[in-house]
PDB file of N, CA and C in Angstrom:
ATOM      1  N   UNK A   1     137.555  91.918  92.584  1.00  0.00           N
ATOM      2  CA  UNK A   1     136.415  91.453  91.826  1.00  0.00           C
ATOM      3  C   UNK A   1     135.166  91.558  92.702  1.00  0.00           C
ATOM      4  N   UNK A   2     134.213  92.134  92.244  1.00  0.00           N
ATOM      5  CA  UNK A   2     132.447  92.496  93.063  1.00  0.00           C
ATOM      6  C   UNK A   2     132.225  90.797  92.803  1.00  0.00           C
ATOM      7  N   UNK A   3     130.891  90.862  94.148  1.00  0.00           N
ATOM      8  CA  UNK A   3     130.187  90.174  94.067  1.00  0.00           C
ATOM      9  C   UNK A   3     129.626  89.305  92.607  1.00  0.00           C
ATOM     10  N   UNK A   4     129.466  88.118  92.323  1.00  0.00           N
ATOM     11  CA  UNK A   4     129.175  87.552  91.158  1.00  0.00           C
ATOM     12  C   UNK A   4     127.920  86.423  91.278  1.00  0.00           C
ATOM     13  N   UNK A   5     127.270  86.483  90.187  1.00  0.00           N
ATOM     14  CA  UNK A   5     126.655  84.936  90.428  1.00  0.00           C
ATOM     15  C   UNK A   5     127.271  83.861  89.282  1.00  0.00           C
ATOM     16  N   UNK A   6     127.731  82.857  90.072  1.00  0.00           N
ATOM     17  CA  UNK A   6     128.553  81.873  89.339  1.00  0.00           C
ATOM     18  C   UNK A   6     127.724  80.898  88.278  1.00  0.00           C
ATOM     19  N   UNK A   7     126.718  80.512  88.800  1.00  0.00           N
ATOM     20  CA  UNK A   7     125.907  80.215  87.521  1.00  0.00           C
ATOM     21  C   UNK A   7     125.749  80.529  86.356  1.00  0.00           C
ATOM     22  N   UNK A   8     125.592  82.240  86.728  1.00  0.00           N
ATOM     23  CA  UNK A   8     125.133  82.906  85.472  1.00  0.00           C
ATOM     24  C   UNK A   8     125.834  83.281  84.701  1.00  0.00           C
ATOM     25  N   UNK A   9     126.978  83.434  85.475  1.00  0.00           N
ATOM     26  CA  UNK A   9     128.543  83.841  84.232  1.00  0.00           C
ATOM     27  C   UNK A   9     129.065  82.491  83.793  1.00  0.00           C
ATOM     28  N   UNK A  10     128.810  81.480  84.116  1.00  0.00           N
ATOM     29  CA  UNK A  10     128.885  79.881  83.606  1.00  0.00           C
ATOM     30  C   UNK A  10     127.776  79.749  82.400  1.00  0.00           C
ATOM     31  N   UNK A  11     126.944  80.058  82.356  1.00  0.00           N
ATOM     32  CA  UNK A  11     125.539  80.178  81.901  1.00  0.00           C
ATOM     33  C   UNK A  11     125.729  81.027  80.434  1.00  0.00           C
ATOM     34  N   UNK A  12     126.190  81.948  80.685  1.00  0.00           N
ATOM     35  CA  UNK A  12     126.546  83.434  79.804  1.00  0.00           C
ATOM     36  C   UNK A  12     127.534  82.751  79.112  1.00  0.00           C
ATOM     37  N   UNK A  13     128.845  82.423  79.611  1.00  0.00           N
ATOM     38  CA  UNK A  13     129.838  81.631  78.780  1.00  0.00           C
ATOM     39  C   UNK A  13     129.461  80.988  77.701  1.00  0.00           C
ATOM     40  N   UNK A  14     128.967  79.703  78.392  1.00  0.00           N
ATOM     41  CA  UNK A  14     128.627  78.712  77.656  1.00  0.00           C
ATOM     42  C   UNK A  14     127.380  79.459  76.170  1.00  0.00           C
ATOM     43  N   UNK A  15     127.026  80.035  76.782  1.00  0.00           N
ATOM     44  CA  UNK A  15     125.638  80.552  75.576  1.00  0.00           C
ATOM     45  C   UNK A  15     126.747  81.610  74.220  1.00  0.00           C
ATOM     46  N   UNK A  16     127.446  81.704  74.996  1.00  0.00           N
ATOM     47  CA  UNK A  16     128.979  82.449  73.774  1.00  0.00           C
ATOM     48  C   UNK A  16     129.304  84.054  74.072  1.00  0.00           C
ATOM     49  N   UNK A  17     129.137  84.287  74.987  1.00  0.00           N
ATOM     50  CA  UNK A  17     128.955  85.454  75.477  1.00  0.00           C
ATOM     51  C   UNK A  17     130.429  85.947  75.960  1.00  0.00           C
ATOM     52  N   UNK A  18     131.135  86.927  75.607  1.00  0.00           N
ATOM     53  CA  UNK A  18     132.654  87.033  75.975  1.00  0.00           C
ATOM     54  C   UNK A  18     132.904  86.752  77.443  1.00  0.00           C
ATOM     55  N   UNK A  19     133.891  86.479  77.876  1.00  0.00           N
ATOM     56  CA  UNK A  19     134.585  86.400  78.878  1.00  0.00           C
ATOM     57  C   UNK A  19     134.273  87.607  79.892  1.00  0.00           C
ATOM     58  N   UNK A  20     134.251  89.193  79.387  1.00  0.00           N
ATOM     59  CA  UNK A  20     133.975  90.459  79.980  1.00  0.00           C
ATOM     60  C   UNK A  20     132.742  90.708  80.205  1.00  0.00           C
ATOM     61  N   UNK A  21     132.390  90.372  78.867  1.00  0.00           N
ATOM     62  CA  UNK A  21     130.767  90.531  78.994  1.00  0.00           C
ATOM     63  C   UNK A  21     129.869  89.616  80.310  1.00  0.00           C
ATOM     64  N   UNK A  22     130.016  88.721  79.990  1.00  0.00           N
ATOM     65  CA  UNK A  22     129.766  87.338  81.304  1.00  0.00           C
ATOM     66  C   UNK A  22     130.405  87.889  82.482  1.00  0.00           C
ATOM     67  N   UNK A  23     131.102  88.476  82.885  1.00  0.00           N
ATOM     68  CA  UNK A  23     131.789  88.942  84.260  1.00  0.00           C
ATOM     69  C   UNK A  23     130.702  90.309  84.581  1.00  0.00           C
ATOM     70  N   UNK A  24     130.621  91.081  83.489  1.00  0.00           N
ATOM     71  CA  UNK A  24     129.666  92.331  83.815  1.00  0.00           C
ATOM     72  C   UNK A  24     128.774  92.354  84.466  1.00  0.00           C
ATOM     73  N   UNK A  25     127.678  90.941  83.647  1.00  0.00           N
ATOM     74  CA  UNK A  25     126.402  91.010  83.508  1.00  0.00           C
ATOM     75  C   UNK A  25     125.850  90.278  84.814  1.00  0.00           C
ATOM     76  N   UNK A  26     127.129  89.449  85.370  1.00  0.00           N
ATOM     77  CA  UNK A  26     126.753  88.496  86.718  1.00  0.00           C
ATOM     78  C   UNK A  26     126.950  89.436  87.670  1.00  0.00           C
ATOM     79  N   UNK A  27     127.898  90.608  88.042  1.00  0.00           N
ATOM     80  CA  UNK A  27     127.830  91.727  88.817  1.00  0.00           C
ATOM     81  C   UNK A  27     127.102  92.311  89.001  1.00  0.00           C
ATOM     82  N   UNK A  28     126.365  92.999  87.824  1.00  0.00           N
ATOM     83  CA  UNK A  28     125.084  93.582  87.777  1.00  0.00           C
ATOM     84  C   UNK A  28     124.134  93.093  88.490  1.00  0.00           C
ATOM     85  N   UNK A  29     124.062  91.710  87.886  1.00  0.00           N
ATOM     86  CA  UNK A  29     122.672  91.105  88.604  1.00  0.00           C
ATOM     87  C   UNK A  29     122.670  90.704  89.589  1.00  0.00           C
ATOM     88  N   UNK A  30     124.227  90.651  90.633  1.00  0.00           N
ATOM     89  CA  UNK A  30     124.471  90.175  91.702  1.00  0.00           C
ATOM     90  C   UNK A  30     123.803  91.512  92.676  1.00  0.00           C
ATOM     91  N   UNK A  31     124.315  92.904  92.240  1.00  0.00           N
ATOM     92  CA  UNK A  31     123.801  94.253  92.742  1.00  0.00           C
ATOM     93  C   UNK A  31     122.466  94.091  92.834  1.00  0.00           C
ATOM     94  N   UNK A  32     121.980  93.572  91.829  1.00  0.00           N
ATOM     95  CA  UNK A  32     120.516  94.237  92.197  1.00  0.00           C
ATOM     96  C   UNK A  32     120.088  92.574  93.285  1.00  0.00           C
ATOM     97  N   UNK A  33     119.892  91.837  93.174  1.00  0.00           N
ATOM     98  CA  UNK A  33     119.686  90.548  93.895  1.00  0.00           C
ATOM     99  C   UNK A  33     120.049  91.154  95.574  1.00  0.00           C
ATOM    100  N   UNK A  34     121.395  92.065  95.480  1.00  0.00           N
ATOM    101  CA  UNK A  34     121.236  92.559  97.109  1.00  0.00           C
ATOM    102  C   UNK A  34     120.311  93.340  97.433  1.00  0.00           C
ATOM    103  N   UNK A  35     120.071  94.364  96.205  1.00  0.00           N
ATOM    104  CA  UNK A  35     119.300  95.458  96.723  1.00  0.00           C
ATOM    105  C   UNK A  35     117.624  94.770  96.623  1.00  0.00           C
ATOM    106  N   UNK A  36     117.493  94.069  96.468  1.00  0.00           N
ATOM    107  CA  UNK A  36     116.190  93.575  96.685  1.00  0.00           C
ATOM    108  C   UNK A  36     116.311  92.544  97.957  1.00  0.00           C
ATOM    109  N   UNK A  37     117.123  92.197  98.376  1.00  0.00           N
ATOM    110  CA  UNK A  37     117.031  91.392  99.731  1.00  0.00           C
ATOM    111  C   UNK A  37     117.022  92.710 100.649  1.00  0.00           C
ATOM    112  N   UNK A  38     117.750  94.149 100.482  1.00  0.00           N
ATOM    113  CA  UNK A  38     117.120  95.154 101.348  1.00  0.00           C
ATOM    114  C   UNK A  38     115.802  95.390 101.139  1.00  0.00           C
ATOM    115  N   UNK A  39     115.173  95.417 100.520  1.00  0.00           N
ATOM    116  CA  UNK A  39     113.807  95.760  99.948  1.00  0.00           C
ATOM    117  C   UNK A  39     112.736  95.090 101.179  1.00  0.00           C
ATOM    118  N   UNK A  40     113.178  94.039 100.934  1.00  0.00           N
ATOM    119  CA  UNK A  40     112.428  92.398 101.591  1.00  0.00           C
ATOM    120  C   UNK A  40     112.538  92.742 102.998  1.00  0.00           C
ATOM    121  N   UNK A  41     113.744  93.379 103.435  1.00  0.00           N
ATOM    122  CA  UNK A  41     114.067  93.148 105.523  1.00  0.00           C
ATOM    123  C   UNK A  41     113.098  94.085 105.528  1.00  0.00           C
ATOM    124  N   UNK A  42     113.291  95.078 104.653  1.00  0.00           N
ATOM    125  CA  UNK A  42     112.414  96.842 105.133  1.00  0.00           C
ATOM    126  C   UNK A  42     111.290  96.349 104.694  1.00  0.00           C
ATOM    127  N   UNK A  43     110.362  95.786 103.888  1.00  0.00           N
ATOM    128  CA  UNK A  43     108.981  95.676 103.824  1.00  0.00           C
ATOM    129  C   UNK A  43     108.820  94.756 105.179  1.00  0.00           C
ATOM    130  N   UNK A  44     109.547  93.554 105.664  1.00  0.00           N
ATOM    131  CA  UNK A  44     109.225  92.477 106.849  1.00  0.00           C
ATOM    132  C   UNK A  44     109.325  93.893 107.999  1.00  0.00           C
ATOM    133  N   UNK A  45     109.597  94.178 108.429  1.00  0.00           N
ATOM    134  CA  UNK A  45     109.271  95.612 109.353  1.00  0.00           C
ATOM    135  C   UNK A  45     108.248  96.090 109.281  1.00  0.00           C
ATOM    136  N   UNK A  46     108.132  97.000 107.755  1.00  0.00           N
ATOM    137  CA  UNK A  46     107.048  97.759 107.830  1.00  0.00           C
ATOM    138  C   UNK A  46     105.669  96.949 108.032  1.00  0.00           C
ATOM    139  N   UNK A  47     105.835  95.434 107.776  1.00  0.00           N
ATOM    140  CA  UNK A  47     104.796  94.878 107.954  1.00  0.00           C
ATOM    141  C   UNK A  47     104.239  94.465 109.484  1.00  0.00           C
ATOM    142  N   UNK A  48     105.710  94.070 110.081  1.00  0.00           N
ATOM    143  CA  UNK A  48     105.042  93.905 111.589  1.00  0.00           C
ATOM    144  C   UNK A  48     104.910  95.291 112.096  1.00  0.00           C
ATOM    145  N   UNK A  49     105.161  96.371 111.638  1.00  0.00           N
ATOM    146  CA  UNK A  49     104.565  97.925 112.297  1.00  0.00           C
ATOM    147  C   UNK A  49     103.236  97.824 111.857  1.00  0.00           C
ATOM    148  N   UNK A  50     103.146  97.522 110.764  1.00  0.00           N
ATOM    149  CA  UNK A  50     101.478  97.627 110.794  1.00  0.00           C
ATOM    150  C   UNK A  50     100.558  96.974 111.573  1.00  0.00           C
ATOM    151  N   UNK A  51     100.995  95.410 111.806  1.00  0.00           N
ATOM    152  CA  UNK A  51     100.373  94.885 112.503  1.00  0.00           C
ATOM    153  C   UNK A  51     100.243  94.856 114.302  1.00  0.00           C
ATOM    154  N   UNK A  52     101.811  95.540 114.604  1.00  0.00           N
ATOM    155  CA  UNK A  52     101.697  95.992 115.653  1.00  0.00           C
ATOM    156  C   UNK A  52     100.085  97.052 115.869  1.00  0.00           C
ATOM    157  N   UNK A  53     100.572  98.244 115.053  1.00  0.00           N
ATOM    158  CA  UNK A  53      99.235  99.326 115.014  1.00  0.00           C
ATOM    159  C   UNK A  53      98.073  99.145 115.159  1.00  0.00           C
ATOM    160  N   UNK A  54      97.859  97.876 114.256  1.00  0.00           N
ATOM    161  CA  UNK A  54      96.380  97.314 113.935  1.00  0.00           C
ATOM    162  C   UNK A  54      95.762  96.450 115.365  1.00  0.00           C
ATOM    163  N   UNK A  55      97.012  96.039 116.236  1.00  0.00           N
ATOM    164  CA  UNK A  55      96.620  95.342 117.384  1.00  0.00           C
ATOM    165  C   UNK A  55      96.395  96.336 118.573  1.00  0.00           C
ATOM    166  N   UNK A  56      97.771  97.317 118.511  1.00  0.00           N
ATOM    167  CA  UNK A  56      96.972  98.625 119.559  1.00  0.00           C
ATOM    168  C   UNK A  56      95.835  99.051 119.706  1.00  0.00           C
ATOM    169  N   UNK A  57      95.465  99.648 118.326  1.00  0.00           N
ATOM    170  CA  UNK A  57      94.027  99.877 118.120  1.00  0.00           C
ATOM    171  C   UNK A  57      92.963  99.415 118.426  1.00  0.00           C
ATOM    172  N   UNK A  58      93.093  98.618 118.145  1.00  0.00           N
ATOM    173  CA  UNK A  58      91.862  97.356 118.536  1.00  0.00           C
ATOM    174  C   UNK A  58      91.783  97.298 120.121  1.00  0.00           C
ATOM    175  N   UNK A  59      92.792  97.527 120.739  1.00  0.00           N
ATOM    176  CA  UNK A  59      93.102  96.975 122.215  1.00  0.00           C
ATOM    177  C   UNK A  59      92.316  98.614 122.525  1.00  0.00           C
ATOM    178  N   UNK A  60      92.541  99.860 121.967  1.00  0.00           N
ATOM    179  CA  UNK A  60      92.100 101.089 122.685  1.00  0.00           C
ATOM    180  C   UNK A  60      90.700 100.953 122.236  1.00  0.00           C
ATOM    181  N   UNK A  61      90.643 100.786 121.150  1.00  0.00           N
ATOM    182  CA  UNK A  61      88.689 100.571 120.655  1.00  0.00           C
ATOM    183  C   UNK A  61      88.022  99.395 121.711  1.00  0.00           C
ATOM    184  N   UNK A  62      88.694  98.622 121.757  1.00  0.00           N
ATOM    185  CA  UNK A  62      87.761  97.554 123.063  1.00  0.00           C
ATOM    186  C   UNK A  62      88.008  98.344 124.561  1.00  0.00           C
ATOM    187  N   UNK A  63      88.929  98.785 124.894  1.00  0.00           N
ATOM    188  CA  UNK A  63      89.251  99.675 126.142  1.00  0.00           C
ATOM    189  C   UNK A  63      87.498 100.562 125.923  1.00  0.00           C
ATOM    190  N   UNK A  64      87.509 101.398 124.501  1.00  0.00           N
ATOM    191  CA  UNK A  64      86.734 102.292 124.812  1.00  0.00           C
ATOM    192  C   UNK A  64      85.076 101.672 125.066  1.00  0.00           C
ATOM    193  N   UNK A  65      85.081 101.067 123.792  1.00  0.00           N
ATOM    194  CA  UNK A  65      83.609 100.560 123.270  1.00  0.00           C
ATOM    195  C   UNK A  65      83.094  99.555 124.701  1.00  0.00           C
ATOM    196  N   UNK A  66      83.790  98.966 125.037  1.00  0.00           N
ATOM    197  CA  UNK A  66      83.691  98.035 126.599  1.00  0.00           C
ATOM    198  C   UNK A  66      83.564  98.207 127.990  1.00  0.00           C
TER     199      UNK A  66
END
């Protein structure tokens, strides 16, 4: 059995939703819930690269301008 969210197939049940169906639909949404926590590490990176960049820079522009 994949990854699930237990709420939501509790959730799905109760609202009358088959037994299969409710198992599907919490998998699904369990997939994408990971693939957006990859999303999140790789933007927290690309963000301290930028800010790395933005601090080099600054450090060679005062090197120069100074």
């Amino acid at each position: 059995m994949a990854l699930q969210l237990g709420a939501l197939r509790e959730a799905l049940l109760d609202a009358g939703a088959s037994p299969e169906k409710a198992n599907k639909a919490a998998e699904e949404l369990a997939s994408y819930e990971t693939r957006l926590a990859g999303i999140e590490t790789k933007l927290a990176v690309l963000v301290w690269m930028v800010g790395f960049n933005l601090a080099m820079t600054l450090a060679v522009l005062w090197k120069v301008v100074g």
